[in-house]
C-alpha atoms as a PDB file:
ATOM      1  CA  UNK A   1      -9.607   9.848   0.465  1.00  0.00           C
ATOM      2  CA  UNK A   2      -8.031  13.004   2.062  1.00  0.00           C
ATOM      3  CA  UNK A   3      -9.161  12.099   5.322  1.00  0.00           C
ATOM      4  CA  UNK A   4      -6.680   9.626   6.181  1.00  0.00           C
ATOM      5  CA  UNK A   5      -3.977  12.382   5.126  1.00  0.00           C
ATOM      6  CA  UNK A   6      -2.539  13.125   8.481  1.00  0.00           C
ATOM      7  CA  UNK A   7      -2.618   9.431   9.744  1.00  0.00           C
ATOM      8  CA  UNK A   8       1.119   8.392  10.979  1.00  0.00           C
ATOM      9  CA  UNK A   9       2.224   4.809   9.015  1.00  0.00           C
ATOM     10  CA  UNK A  10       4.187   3.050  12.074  1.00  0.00           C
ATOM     11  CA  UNK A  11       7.940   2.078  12.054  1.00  0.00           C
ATOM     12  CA  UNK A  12       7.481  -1.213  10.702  1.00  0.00           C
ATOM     13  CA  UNK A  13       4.818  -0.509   7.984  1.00  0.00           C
ATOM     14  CA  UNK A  14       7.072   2.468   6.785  1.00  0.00           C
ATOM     15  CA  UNK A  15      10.149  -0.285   6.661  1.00  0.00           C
ATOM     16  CA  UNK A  16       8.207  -2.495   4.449  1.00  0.00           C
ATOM     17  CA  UNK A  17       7.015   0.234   2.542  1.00  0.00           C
ATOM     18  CA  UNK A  18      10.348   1.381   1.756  1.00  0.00           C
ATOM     19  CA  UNK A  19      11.703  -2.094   1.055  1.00  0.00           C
ATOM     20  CA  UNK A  20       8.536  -2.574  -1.353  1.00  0.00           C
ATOM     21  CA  UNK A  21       9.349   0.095  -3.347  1.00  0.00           C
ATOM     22  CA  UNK A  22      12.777  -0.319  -3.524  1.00  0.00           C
ATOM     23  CA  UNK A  23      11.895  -4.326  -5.145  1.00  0.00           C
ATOM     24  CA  UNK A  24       9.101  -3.702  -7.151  1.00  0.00           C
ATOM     25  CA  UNK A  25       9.678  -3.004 -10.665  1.00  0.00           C
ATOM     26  CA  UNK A  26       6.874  -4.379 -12.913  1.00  0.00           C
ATOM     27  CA  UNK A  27       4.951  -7.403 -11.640  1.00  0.00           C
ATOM     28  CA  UNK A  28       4.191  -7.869  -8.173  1.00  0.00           C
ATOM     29  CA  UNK A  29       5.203 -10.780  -6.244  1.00  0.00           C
ATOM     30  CA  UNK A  30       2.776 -12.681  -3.958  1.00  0.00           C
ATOM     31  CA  UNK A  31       4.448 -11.657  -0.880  1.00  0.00           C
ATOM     32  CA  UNK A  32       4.391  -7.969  -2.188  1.00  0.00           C
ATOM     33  CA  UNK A  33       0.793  -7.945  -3.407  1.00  0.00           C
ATOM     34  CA  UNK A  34      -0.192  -8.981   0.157  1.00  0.00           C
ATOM     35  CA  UNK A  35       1.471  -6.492   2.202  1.00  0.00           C
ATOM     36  CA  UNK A  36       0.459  -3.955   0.054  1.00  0.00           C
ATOM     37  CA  UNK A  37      -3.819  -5.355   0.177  1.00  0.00           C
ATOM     38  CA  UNK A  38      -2.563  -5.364   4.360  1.00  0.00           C
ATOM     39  CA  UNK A  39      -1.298  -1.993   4.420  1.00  0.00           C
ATOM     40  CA  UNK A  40      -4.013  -0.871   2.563  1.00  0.00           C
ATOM     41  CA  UNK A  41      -6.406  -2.038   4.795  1.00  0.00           C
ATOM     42  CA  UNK A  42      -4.708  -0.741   7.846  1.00  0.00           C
ATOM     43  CA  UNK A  43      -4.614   2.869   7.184  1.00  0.00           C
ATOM     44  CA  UNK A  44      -7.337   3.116   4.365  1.00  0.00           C
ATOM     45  CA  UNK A  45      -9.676   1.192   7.256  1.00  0.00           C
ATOM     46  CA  UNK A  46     -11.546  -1.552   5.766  1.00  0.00           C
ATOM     47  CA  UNK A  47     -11.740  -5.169   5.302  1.00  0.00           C
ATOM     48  CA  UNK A  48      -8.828  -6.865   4.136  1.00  0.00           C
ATOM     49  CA  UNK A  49      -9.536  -7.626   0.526  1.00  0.00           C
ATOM     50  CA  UNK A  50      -7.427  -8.845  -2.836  1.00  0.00           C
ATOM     51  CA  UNK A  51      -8.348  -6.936  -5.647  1.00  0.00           C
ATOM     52  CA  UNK A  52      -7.952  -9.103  -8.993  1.00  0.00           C
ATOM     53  CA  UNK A  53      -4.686  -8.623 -10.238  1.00  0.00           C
ATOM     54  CA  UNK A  54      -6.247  -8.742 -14.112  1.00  0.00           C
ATOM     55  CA  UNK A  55      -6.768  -4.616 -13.601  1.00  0.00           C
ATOM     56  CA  UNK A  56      -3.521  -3.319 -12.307  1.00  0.00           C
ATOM     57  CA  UNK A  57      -5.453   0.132 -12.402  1.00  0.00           C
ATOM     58  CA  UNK A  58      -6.466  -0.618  -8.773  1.00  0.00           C
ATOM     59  CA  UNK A  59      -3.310  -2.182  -7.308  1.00  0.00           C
ATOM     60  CA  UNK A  60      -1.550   1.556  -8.838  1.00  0.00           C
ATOM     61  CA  UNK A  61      -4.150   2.939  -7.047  1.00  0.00           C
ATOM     62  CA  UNK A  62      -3.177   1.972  -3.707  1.00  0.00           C
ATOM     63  CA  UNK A  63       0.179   2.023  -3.819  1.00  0.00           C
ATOM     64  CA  UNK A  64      -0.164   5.856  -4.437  1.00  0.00           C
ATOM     65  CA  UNK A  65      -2.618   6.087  -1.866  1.00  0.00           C
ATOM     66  CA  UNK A  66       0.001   4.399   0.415  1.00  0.00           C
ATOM     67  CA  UNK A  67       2.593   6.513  -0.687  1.00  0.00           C
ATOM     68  CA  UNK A  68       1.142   9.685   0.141  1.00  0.00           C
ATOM     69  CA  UNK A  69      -0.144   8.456   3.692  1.00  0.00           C
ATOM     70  CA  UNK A  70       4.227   7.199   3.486  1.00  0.00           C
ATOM     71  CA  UNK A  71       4.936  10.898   2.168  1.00  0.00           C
ATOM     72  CA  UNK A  72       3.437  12.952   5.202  1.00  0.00           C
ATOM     73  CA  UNK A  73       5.197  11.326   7.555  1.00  0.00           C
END
């Protein structure tokens, strides 16, 4: 999904980003697995949606994809 590469995560989102990463460290909580499906959303443009936790492979997924949009800035 390069094409969200240069996209700028606002103030905020990059707060919670950086507190998400800082308390995650195997399992997500409920609160975390939300803001990252929100964040996700937001800069990855679509629906809101919950992936099912059973396949972590996804939820990895995004939180890479999150962290490089988190990286460019």
């Amino acid at each position: 999904m390069e094409r969200h590469r240069y996209r700028l995560m606002e103030i905020e989102h990059r707060k919670q980003w950086e507190q998400f990463k800082s308390e995650v460290k195997g399992k997500l909580t409920r609160e975390q697995y939300k803001l990252l499906c929100e964040l996700h959303s937001v800069y990855y443009k679509h629906k809101y949606h919950e992936p099912c936790s059973c396949n972590p492979k996804r939820l990895v997924q995004w939180i890479n994809e999150i962290d490089k949009i988190y990286d460019k800035n």
